[in-house]
N, C-alpha and C. Protein backbone atom coordinates (compact mmCIF):
# COMPACT_ATOMS: atom_id res chain seq x y z
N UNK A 1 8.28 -4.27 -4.95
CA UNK A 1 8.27 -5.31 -3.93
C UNK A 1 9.29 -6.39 -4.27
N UNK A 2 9.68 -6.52 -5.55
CA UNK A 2 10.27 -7.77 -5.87
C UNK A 2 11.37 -7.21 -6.74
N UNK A 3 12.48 -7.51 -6.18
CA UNK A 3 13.73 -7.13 -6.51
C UNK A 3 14.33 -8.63 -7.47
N UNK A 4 13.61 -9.23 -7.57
CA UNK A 4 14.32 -10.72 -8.13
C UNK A 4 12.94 -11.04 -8.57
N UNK A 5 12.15 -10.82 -9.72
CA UNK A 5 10.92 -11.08 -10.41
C UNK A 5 10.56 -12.53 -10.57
N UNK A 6 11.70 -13.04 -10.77
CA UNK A 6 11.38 -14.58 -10.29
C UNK A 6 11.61 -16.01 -9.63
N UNK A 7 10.73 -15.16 -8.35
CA UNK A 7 10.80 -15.66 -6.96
C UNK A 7 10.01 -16.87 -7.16
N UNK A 8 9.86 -17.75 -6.18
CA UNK A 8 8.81 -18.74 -6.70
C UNK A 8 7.33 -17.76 -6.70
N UNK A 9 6.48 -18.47 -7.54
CA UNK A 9 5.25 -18.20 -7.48
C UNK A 9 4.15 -17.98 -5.76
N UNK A 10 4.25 -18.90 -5.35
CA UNK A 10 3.28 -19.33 -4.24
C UNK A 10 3.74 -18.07 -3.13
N UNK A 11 5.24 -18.08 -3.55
CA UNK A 11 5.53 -16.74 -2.34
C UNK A 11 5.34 -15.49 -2.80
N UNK A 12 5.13 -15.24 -3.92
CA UNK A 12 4.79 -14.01 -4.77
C UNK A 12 3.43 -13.26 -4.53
N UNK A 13 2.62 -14.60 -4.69
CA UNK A 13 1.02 -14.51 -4.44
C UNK A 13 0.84 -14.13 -3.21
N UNK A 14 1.28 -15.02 -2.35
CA UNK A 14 1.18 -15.33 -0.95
C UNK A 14 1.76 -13.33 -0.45
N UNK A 15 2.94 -12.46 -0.60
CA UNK A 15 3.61 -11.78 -0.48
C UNK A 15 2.43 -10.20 -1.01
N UNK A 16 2.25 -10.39 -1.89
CA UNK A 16 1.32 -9.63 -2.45
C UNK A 16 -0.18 -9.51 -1.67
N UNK A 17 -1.08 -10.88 -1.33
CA UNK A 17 -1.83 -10.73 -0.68
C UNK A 17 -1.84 -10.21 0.60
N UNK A 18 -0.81 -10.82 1.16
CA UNK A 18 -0.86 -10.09 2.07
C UNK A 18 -0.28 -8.55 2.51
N UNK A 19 -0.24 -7.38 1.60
CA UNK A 19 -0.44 -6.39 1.35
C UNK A 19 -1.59 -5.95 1.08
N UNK A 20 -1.93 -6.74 0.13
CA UNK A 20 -3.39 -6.09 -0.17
C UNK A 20 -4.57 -6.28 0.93
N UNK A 21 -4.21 -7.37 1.46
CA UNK A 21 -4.76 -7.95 3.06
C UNK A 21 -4.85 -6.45 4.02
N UNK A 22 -3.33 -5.89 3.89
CA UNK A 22 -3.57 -4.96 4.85
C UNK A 22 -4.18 -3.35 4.73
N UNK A 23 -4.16 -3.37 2.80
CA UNK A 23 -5.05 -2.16 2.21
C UNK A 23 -6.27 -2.25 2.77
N UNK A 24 -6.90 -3.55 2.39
CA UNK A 24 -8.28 -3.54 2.82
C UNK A 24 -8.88 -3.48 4.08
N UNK A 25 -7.69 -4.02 4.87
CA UNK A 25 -7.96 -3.44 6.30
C UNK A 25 -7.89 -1.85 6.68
N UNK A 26 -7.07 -1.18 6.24
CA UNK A 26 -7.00 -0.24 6.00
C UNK A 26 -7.98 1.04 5.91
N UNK A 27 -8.66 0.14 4.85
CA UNK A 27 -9.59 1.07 3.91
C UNK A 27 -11.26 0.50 4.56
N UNK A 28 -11.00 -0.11 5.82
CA UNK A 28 -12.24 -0.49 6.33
C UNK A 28 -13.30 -1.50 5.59
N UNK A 29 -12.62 -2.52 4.53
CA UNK A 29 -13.45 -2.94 3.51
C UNK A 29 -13.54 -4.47 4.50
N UNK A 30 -14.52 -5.39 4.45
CA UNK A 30 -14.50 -6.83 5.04
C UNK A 30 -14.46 -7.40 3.77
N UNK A 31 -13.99 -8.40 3.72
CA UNK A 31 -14.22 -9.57 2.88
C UNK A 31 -14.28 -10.91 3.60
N UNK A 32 -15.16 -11.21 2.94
CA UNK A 32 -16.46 -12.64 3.41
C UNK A 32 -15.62 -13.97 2.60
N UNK A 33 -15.14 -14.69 2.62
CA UNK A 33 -14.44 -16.18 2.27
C UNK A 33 -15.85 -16.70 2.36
N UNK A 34 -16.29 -17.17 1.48
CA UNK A 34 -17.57 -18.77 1.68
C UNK A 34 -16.70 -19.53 0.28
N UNK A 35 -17.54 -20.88 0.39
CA UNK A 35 -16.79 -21.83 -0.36
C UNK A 35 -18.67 -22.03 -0.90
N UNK A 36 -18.98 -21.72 -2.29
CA UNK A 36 -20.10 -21.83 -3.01
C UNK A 36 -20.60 -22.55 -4.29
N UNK A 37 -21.37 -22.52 -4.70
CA UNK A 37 -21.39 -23.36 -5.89
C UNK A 37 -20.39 -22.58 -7.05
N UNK A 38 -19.80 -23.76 -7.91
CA UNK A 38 -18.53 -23.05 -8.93
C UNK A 38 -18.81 -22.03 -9.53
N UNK A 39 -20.86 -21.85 -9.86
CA UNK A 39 -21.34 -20.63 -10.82
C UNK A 39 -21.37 -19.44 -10.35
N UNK A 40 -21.32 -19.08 -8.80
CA UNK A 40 -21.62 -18.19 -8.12
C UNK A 40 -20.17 -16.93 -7.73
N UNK A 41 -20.23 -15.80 -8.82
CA UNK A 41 -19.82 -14.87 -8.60
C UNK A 41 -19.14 -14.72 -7.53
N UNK A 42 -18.08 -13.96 -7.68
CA UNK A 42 -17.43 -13.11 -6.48
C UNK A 42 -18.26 -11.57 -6.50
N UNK A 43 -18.55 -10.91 -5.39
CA UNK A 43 -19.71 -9.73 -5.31
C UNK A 43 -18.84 -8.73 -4.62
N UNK A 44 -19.34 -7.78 -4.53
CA UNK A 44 -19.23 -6.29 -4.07
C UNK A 44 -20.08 -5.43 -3.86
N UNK A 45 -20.62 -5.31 -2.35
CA UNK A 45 -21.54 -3.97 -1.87
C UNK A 45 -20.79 -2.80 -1.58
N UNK A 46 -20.99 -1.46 -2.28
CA UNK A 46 -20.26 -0.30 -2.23
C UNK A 46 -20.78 -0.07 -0.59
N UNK A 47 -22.26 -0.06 -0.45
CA UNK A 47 -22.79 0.45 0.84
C UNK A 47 -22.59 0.13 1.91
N UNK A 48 -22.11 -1.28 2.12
CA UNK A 48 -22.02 -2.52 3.04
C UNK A 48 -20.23 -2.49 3.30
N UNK A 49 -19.61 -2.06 2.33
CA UNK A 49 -18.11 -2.11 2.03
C UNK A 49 -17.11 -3.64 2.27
N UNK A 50 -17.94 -4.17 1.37
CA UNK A 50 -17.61 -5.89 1.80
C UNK A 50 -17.87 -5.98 0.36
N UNK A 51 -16.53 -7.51 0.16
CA UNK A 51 -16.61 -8.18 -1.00
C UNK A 51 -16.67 -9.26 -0.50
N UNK A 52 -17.82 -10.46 -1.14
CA UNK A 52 -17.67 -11.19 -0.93
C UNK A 52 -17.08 -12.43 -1.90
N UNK A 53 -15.92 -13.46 -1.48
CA UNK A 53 -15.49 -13.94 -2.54
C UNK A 53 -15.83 -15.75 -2.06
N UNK A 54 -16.05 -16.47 -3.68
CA UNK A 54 -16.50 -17.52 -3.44
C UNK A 54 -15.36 -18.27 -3.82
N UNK A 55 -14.46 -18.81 -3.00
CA UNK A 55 -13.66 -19.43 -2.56
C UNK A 55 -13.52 -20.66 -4.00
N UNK A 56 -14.79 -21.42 -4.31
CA UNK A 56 -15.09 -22.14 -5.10
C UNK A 56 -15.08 -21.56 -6.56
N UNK A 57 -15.41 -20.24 -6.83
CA UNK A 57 -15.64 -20.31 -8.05
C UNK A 57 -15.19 -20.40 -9.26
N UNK A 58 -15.32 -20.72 -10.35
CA UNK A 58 -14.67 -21.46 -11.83
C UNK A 58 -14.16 -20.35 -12.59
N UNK A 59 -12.89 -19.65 -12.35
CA UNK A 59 -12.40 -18.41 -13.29
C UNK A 59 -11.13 -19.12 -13.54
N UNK A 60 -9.97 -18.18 -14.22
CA UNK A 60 -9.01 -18.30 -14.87
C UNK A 60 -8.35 -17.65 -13.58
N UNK A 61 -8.74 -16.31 -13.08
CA UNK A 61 -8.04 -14.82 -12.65
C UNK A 61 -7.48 -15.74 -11.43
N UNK A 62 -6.76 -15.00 -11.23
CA UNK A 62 -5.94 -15.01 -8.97
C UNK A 62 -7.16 -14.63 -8.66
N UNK A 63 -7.07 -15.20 -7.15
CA UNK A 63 -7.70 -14.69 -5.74
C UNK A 63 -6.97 -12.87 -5.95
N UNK A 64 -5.86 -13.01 -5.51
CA UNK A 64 -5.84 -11.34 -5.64
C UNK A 64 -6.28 -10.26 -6.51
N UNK A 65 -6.51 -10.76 -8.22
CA UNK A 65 -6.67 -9.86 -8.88
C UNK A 65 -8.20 -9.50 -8.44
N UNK A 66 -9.15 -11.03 -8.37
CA UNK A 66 -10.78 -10.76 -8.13
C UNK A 66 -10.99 -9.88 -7.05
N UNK A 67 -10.10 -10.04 -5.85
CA UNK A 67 -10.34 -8.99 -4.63
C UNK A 67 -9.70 -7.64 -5.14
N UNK A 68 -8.54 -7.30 -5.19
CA UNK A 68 -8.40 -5.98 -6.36
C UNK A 68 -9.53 -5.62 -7.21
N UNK A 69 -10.02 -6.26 -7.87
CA UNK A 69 -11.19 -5.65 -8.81
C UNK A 69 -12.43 -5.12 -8.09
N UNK A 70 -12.89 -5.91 -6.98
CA UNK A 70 -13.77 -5.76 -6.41
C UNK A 70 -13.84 -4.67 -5.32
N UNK A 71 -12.66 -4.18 -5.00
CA UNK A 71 -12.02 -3.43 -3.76
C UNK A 71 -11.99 -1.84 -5.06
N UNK A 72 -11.75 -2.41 -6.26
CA UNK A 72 -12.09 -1.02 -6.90
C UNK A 72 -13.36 -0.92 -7.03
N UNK A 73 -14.62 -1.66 -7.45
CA UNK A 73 -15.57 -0.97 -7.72
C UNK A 73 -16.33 -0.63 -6.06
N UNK A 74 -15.60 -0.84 -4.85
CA UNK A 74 -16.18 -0.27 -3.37
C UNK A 74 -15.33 0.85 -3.22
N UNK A 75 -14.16 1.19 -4.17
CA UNK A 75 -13.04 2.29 -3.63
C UNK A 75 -13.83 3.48 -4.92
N UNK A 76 -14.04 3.07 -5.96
CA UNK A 76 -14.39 4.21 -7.70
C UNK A 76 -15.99 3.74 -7.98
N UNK A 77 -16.35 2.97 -7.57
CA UNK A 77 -17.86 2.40 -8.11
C UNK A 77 -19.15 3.55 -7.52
N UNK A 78 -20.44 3.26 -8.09
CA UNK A 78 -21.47 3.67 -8.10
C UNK A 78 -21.91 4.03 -6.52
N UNK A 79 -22.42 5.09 -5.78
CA UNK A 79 -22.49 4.91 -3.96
C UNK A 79 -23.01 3.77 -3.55
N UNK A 80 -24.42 3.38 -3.97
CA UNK A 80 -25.08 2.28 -3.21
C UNK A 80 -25.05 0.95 -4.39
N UNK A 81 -24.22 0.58 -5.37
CA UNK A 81 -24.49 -0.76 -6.06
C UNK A 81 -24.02 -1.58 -5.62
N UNK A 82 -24.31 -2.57 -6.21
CA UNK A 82 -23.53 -4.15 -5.57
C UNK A 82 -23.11 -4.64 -7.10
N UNK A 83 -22.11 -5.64 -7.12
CA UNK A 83 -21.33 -5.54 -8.38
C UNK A 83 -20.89 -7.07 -7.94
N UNK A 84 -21.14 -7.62 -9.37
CA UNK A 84 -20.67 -9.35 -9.83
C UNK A 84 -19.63 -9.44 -10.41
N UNK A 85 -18.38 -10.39 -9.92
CA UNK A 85 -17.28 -9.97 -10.85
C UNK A 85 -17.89 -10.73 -12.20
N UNK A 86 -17.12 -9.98 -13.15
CA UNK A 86 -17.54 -10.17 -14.71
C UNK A 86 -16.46 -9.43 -15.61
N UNK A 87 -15.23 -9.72 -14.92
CA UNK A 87 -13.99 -8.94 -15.77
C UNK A 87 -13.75 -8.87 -17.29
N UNK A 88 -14.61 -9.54 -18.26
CA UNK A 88 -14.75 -9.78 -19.47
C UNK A 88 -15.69 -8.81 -20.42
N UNK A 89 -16.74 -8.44 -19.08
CA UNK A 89 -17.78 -7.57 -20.00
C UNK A 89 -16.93 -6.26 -20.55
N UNK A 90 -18.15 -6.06 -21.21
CA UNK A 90 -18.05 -4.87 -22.10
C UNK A 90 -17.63 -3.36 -21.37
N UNK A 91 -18.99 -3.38 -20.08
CA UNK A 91 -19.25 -2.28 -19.33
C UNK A 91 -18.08 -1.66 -18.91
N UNK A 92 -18.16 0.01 -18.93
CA UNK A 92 -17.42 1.00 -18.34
C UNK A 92 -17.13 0.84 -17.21
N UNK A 93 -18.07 0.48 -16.37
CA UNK A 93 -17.46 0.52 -15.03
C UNK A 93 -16.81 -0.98 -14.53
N UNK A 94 -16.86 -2.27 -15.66
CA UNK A 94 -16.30 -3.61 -14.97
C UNK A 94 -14.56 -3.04 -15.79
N UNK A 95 -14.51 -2.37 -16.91
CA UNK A 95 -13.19 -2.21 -17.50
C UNK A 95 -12.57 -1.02 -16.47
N UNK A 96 -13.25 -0.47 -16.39
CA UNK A 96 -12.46 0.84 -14.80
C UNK A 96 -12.05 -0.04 -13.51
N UNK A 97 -13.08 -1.12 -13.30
CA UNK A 97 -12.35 -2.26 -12.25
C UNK A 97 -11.25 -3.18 -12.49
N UNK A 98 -11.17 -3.44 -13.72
CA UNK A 98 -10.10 -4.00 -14.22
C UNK A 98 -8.85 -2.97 -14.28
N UNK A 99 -9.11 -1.87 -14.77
CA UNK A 99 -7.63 -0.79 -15.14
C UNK A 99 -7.40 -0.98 -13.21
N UNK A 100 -8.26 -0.26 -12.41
CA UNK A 100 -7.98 -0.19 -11.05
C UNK A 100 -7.23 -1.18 -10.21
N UNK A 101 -7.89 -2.64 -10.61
CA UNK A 101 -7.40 -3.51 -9.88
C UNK A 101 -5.75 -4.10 -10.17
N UNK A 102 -5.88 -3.64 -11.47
CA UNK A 102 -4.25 -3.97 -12.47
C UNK A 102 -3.51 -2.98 -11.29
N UNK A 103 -4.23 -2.16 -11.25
CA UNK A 103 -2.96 -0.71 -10.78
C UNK A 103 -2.45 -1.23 -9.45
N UNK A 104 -3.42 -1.58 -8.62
CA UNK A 104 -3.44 -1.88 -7.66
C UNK A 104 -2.15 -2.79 -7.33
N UNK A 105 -2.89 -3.64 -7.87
CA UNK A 105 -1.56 -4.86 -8.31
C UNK A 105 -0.19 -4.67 -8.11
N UNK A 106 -0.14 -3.81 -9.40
CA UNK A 106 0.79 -3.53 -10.11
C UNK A 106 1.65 -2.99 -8.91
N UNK A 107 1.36 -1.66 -8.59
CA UNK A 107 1.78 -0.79 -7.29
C UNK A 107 2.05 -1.63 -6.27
N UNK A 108 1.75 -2.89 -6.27
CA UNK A 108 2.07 -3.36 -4.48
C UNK A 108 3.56 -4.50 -5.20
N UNK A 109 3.18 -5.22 -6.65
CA UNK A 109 3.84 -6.46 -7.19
C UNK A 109 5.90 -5.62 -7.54
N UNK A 110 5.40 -4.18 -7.58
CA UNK A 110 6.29 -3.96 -8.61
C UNK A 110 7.32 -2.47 -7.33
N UNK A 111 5.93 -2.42 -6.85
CA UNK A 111 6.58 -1.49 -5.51
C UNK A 111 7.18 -0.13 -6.43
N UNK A 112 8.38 0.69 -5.46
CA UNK A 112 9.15 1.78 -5.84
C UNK A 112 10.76 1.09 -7.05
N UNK A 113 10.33 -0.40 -6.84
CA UNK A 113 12.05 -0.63 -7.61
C UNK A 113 12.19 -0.35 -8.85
N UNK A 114 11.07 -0.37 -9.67
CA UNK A 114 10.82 -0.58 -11.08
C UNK A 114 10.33 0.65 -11.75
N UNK A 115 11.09 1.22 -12.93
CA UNK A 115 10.59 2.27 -13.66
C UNK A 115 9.57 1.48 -14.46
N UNK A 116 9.25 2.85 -14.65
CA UNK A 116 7.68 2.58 -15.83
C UNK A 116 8.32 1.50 -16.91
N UNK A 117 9.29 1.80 -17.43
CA UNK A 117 9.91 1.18 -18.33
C UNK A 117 10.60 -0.58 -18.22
N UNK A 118 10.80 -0.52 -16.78
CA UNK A 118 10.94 -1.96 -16.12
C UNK A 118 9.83 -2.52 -16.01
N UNK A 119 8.76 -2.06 -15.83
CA UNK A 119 7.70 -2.34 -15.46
C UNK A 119 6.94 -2.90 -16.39
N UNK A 120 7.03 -2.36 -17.84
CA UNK A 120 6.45 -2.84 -19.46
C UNK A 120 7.40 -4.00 -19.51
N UNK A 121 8.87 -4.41 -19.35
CA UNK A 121 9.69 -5.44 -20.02
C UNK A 121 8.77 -6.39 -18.84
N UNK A 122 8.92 -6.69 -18.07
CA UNK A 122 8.39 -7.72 -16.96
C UNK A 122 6.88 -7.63 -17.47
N UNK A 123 5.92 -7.20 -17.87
CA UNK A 123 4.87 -7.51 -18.18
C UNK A 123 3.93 -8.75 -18.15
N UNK A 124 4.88 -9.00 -18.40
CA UNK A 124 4.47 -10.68 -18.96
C UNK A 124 4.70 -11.91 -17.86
N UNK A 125 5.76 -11.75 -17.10
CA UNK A 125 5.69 -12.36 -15.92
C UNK A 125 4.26 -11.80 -14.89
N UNK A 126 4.29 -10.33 -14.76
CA UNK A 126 3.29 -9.93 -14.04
C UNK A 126 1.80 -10.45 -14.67
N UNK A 127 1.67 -10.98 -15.71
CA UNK A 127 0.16 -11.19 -16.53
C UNK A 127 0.13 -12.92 -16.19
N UNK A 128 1.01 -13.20 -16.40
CA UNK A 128 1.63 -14.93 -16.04
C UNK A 128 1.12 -14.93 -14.32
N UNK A 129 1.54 -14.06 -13.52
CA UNK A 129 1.83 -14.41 -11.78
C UNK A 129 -0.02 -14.37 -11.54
N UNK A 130 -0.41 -13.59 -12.31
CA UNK A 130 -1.88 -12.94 -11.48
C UNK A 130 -3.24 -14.05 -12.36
N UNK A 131 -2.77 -14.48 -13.83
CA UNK A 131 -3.48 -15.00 -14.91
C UNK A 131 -4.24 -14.00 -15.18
N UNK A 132 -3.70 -12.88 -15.99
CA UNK A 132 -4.23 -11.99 -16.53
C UNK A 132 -4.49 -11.87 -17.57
N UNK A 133 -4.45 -13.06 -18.36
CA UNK A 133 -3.76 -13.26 -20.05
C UNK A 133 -5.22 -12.43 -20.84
N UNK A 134 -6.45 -12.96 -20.03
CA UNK A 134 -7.60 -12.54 -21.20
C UNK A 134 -7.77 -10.93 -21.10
N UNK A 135 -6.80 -10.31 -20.29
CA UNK A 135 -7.28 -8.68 -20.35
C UNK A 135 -5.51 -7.94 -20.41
N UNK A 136 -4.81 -8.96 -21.57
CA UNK A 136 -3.40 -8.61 -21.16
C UNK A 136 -3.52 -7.04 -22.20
N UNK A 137 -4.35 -6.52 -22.54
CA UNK A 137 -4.55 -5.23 -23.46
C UNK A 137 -4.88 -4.06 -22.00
N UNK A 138 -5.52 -4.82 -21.52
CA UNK A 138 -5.63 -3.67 -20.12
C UNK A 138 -4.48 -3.29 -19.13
N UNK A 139 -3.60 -5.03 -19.07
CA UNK A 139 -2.39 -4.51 -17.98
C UNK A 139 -1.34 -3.22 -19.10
N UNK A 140 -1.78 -3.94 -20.53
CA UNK A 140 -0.18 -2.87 -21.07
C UNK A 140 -0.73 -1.53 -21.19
N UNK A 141 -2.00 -1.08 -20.77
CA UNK A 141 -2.84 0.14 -20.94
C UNK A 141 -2.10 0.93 -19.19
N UNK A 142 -2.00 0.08 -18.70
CA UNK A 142 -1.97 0.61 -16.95
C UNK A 142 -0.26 0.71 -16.66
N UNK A 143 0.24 -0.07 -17.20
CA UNK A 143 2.13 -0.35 -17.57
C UNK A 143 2.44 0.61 -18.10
């Protein structure tokens, strides 16, 4: 997608979401915007095919990476669970949402321009654009 890696930020984000804007349309998924208390999770019903994200809540991550993560565990997750983001835990299936949602990312941020190998040197801008820093062992796993 980005032939000049460093574009401003706000249009990067902004450029990216709205791709992923149109996956999820795509893929028939809704996502719910509320503005909630800071403690309250971003969620995911596999059954319902809606994430809902709390506009308010107190993380480090992008808006895009939390909807990426969440859009994986409704695209690879369990048939009928509902899922809290918690990108830190331990669990198999929140680290499969994390590898997924990186990919995701990755594939829309980095497009057809970039070899695998372009793709590892820029790393670090891409972990910088999304605030990926506390799972930067997962983006160089998916890179």
């Amino acid at each position: 997608m980005y032939q000049d890696l460093y574009e401003a930020n706000d249009k990067a984000i902004q450029d990216v979401s709205e791709v992923l804007n149109d996956k999820i349309a795509e893929l028939k998924i809704t996502v719910v915007r509320i503005p909630s208390d800071i403690s309250n999770a971003d969620m995911s019903n596999i059954k319902k095919r809606v994430i809902i994200l709390n506009l308010n809540f107190e993380t480090t991550f992008s808006i895009p990476f939390r909807i990426a993560h969440e859009m994986s565990h409704i695209l690879y997750g369990s048939s009928s669970k509902t899922y809290t983001f918690s990108p830190l835990s331990k669990k198999t299936e929140e680290i499969e949402a994390n590898l997924h949602g990186i990919q995701i990312l990755a594939d829309i941020f980095f497009g057809d321009y970039y070899s695998t190998t372009q793709r590892w040197e820029y790393r670090y801008r891409f972990i910088e654009l999304f605030d990926l820093q506390p799972i930067t062992h997962l983006v160089e796993k998916c890179l």
